[in-house]
PDB file of N, CA and C in Angstrom:
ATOM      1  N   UNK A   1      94.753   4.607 175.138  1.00  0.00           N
ATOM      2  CA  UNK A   1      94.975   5.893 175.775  1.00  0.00           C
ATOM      3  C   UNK A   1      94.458   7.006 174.890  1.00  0.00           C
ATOM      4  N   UNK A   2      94.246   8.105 175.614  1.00  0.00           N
ATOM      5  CA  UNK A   2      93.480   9.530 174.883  1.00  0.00           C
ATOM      6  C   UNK A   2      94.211  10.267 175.448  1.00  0.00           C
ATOM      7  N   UNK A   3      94.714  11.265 174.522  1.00  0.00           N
ATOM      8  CA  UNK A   3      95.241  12.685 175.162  1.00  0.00           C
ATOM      9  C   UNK A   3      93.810  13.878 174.944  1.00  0.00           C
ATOM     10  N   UNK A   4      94.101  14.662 176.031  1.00  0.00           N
ATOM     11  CA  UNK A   4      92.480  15.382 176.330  1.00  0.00           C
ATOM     12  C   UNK A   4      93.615  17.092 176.526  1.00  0.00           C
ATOM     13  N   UNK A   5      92.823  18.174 175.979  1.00  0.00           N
ATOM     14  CA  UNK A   5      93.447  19.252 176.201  1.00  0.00           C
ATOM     15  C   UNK A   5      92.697  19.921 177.270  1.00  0.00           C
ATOM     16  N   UNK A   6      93.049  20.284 178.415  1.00  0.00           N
ATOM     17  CA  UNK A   6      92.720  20.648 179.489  1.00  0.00           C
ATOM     18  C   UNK A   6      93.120  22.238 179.748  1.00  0.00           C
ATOM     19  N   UNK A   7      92.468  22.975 180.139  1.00  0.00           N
ATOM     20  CA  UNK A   7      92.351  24.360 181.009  1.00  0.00           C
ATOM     21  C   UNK A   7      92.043  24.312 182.315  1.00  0.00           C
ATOM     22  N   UNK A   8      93.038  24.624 183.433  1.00  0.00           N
ATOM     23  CA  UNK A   8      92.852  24.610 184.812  1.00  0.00           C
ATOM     24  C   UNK A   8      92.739  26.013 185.585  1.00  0.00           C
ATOM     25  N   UNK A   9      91.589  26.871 185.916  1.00  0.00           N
ATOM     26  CA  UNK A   9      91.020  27.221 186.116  1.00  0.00           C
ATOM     27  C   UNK A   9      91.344  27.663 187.632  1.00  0.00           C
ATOM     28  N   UNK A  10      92.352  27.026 188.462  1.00  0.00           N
ATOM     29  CA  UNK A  10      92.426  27.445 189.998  1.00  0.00           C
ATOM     30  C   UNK A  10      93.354  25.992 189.811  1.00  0.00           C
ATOM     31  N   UNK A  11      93.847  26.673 191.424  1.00  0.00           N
ATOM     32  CA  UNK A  11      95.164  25.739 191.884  1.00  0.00           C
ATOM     33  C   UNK A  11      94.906  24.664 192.420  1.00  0.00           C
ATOM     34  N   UNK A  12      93.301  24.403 192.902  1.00  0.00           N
ATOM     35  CA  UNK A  12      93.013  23.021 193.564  1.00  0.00           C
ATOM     36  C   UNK A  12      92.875  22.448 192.308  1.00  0.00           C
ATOM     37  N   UNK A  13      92.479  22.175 191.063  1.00  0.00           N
ATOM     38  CA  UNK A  13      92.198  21.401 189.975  1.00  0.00           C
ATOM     39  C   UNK A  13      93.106  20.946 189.506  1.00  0.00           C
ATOM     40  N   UNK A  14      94.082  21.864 189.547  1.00  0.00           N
ATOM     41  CA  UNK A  14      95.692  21.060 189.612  1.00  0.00           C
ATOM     42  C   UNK A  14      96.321  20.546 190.147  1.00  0.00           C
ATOM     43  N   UNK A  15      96.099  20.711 191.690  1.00  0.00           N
ATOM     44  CA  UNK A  15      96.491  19.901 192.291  1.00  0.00           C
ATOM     45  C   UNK A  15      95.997  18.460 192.341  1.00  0.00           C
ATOM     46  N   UNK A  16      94.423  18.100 191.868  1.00  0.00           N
ATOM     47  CA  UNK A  16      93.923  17.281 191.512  1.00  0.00           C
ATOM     48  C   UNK A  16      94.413  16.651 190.846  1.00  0.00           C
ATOM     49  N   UNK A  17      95.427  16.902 189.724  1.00  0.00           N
ATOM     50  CA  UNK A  17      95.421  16.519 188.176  1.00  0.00           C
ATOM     51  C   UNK A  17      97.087  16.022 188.852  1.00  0.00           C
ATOM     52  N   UNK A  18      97.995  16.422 189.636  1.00  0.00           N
ATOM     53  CA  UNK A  18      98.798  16.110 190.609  1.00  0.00           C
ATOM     54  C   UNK A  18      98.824  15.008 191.352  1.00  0.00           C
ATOM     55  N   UNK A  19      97.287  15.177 191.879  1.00  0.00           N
ATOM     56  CA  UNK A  19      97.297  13.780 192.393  1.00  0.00           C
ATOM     57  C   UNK A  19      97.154  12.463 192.113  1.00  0.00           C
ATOM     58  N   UNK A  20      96.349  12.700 191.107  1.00  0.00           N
ATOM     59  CA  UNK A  20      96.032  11.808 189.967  1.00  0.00           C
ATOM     60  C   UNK A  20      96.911  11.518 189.455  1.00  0.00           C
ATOM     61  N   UNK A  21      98.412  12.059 188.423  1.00  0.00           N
ATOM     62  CA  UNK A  21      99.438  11.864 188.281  1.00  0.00           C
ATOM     63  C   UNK A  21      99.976  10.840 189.201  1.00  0.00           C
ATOM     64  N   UNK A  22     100.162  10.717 190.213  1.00  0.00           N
ATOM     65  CA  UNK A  22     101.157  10.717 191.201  1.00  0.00           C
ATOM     66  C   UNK A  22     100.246   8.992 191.569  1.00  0.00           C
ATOM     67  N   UNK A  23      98.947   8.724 191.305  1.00  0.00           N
ATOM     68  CA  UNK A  23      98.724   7.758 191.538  1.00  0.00           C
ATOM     69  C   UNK A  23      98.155   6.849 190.086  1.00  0.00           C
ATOM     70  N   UNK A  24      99.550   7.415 188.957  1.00  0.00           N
ATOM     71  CA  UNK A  24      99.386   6.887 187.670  1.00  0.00           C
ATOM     72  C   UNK A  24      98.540   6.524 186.939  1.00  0.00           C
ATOM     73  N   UNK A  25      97.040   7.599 186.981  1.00  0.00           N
ATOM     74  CA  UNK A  25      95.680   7.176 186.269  1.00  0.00           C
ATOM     75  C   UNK A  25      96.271   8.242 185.276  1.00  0.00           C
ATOM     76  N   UNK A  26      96.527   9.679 185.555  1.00  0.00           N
ATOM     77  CA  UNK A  26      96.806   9.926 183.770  1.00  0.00           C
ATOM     78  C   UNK A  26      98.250  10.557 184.035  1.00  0.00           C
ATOM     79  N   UNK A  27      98.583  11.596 183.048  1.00  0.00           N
ATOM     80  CA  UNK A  27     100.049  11.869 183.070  1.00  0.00           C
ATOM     81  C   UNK A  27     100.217  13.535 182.803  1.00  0.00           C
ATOM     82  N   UNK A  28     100.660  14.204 182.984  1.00  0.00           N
ATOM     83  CA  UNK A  28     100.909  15.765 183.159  1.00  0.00           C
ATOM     84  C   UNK A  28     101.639  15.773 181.562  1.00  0.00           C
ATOM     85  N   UNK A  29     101.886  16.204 180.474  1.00  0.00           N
ATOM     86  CA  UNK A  29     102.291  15.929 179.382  1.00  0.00           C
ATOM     87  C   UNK A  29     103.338  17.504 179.514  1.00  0.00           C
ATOM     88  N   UNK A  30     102.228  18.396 179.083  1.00  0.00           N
ATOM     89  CA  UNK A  30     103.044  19.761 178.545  1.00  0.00           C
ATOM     90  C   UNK A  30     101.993  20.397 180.050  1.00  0.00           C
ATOM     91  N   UNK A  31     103.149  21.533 180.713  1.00  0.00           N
ATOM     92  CA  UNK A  31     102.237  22.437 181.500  1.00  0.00           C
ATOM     93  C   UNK A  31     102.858  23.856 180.752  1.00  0.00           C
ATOM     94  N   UNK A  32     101.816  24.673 180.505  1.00  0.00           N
ATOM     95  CA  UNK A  32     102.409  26.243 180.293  1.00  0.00           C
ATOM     96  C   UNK A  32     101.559  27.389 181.154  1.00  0.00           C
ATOM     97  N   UNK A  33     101.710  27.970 180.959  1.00  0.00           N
ATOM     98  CA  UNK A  33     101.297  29.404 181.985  1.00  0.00           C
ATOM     99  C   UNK A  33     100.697  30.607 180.934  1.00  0.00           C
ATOM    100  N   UNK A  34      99.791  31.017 180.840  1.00  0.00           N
ATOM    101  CA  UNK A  34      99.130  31.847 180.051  1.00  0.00           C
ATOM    102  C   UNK A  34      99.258  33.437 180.908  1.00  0.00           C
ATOM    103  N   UNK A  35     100.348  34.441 180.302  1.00  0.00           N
ATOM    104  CA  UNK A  35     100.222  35.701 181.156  1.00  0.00           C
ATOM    105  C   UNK A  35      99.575  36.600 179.888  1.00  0.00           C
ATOM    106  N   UNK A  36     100.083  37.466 180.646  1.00  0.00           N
ATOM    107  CA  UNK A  36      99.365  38.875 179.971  1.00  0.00           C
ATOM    108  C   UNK A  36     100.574  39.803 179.459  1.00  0.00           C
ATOM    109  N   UNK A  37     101.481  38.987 179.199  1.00  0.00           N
ATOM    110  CA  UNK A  37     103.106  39.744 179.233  1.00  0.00           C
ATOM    111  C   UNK A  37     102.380  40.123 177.470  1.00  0.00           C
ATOM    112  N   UNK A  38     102.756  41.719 177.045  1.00  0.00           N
ATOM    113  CA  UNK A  38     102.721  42.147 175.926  1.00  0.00           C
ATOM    114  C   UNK A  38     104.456  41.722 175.083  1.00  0.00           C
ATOM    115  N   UNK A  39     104.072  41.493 174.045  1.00  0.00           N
ATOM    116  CA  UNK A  39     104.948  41.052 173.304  1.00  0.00           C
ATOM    117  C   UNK A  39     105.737  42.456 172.288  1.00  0.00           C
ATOM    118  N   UNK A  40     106.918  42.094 172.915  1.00  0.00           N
ATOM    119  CA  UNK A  40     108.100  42.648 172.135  1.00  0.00           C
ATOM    120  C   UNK A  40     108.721  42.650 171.131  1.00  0.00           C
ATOM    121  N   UNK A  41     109.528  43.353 170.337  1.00  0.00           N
ATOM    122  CA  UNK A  41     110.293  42.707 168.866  1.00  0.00           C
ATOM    123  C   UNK A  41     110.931  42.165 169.245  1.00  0.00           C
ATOM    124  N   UNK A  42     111.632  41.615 170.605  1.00  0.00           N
ATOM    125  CA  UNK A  42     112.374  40.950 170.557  1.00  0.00           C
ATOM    126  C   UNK A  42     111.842  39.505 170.560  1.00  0.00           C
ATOM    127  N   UNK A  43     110.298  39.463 170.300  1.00  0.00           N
ATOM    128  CA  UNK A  43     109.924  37.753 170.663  1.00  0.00           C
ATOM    129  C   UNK A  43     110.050  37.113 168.959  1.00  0.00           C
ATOM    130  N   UNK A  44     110.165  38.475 168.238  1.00  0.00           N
ATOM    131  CA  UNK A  44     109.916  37.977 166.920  1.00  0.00           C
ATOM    132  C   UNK A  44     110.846  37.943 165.921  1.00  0.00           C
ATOM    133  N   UNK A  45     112.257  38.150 166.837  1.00  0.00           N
ATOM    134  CA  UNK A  45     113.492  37.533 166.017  1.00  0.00           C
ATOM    135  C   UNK A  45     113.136  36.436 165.550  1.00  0.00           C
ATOM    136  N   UNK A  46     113.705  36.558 164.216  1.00  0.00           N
ATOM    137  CA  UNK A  46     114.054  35.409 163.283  1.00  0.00           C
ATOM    138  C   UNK A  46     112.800  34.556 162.559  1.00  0.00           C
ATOM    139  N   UNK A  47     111.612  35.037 163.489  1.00  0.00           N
ATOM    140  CA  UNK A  47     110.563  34.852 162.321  1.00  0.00           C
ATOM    141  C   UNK A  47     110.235  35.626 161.017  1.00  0.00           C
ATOM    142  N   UNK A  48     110.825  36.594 160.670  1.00  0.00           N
ATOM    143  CA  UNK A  48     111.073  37.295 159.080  1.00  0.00           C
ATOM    144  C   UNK A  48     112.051  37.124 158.679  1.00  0.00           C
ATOM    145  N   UNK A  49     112.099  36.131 157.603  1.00  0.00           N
ATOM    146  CA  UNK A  49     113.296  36.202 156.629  1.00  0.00           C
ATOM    147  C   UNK A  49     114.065  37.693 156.722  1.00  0.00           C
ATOM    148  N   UNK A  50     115.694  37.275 156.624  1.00  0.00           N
ATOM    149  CA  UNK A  50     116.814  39.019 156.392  1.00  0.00           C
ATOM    150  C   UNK A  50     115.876  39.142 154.781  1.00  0.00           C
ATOM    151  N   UNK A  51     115.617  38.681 154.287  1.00  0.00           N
ATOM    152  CA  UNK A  51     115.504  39.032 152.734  1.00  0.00           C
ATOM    153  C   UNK A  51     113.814  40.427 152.778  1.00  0.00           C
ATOM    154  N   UNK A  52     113.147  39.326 153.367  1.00  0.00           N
ATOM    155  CA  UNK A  52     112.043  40.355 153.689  1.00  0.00           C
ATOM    156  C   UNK A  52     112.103  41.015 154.762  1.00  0.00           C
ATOM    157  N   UNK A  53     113.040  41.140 155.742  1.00  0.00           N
ATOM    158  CA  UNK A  53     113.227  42.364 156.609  1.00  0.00           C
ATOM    159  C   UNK A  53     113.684  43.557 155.734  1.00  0.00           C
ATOM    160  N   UNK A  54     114.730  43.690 154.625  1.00  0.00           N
ATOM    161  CA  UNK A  54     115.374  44.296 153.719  1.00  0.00           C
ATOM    162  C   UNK A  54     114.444  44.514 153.159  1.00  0.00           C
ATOM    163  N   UNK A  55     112.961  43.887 152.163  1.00  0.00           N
ATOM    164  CA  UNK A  55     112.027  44.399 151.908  1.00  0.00           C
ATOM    165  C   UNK A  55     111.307  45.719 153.013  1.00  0.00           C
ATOM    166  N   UNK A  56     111.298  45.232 154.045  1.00  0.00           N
ATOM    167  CA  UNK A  56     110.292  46.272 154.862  1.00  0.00           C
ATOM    168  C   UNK A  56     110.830  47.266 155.162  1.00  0.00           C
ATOM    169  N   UNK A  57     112.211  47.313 155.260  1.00  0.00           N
ATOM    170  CA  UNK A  57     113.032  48.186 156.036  1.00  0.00           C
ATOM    171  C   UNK A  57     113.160  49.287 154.652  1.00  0.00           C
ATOM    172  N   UNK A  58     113.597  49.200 153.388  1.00  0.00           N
ATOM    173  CA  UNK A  58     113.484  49.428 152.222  1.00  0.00           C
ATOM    174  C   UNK A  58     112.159  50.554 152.099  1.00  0.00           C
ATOM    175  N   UNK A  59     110.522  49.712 152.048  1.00  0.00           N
ATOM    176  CA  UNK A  59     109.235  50.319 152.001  1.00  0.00           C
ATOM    177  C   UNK A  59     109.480  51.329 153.217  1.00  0.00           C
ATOM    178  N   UNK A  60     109.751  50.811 154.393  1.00  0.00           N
ATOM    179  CA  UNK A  60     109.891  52.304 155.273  1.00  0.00           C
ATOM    180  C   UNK A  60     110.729  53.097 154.930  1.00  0.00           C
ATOM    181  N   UNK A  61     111.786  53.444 154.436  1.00  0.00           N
ATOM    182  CA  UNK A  61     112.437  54.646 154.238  1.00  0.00           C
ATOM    183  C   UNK A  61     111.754  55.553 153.154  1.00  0.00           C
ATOM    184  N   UNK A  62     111.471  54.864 151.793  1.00  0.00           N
ATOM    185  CA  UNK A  62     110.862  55.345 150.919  1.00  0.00           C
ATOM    186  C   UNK A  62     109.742  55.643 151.602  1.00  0.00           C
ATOM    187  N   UNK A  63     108.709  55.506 152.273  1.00  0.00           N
ATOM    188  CA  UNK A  63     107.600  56.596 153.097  1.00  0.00           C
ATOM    189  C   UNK A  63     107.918  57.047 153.661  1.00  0.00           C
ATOM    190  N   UNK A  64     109.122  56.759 154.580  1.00  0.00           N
ATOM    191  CA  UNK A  64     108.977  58.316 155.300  1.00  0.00           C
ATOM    192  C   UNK A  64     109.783  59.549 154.584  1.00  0.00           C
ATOM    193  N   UNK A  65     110.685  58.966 153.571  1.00  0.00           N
ATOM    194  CA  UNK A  65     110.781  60.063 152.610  1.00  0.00           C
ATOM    195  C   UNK A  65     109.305  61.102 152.006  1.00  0.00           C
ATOM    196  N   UNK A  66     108.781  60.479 152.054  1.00  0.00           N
ATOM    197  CA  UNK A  66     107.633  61.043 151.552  1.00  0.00           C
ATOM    198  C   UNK A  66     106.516  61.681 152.313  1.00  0.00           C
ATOM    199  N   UNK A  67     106.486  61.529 153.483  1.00  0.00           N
ATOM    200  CA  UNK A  67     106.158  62.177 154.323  1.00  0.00           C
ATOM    201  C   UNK A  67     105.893  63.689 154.284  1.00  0.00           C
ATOM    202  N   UNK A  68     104.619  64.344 154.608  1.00  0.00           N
ATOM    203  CA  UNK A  68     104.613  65.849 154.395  1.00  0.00           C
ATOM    204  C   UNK A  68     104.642  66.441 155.883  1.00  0.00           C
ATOM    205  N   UNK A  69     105.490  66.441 156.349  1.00  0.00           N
ATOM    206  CA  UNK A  69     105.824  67.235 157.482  1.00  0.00           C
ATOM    207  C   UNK A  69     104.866  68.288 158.191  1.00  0.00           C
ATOM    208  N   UNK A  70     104.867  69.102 156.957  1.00  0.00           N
ATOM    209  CA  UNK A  70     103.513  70.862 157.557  1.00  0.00           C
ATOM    210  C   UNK A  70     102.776  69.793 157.590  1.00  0.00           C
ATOM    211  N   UNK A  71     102.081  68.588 157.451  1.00  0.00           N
ATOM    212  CA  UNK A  71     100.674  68.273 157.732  1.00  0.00           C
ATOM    213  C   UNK A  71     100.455  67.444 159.138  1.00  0.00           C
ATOM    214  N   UNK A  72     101.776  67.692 159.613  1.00  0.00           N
ATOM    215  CA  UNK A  72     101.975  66.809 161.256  1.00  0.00           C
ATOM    216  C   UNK A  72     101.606  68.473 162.082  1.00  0.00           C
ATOM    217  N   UNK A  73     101.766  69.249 161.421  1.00  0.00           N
ATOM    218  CA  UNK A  73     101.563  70.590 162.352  1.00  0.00           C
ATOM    219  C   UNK A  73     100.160  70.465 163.141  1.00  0.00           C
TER     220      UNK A  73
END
């Protein structure tokens, strides 16, 4: 057996790949859906360590302390 990474392109090719399934020549493994949804902070909980969130959160205050205000005029 070979696993093959596939892109389906329209709904008849899948349904193909359906039918084929269904008459046990290959097998549907993983299906996912590719959108256009923009990504949120909320997708990226818990991929930064608290230790280096406390780093970043830290570097931002100290700049915007520093910040020159009259030059936002």
């Amino acid at each position: 057996m070979e696993t093959v990474l596939l892109q389906i392109n329209n709904n008849k090719a899948y349904q193909l790949l359906k039918d084929l399934e269904d008459l046990n020549i290959v097998k549907v493994l993983k299906k996912t859906v590719l959108t256009d949804k923009k990504k949120s902070a909320h997708d990226f909980i818990g991929l930064i360590s608290k230790s280096d969130m406390e780093l970043i959160d830290k570097a931002i205050e100290e700049d915007c302390e520093n910040i020159d205000l009259d030059g936002w005029k």
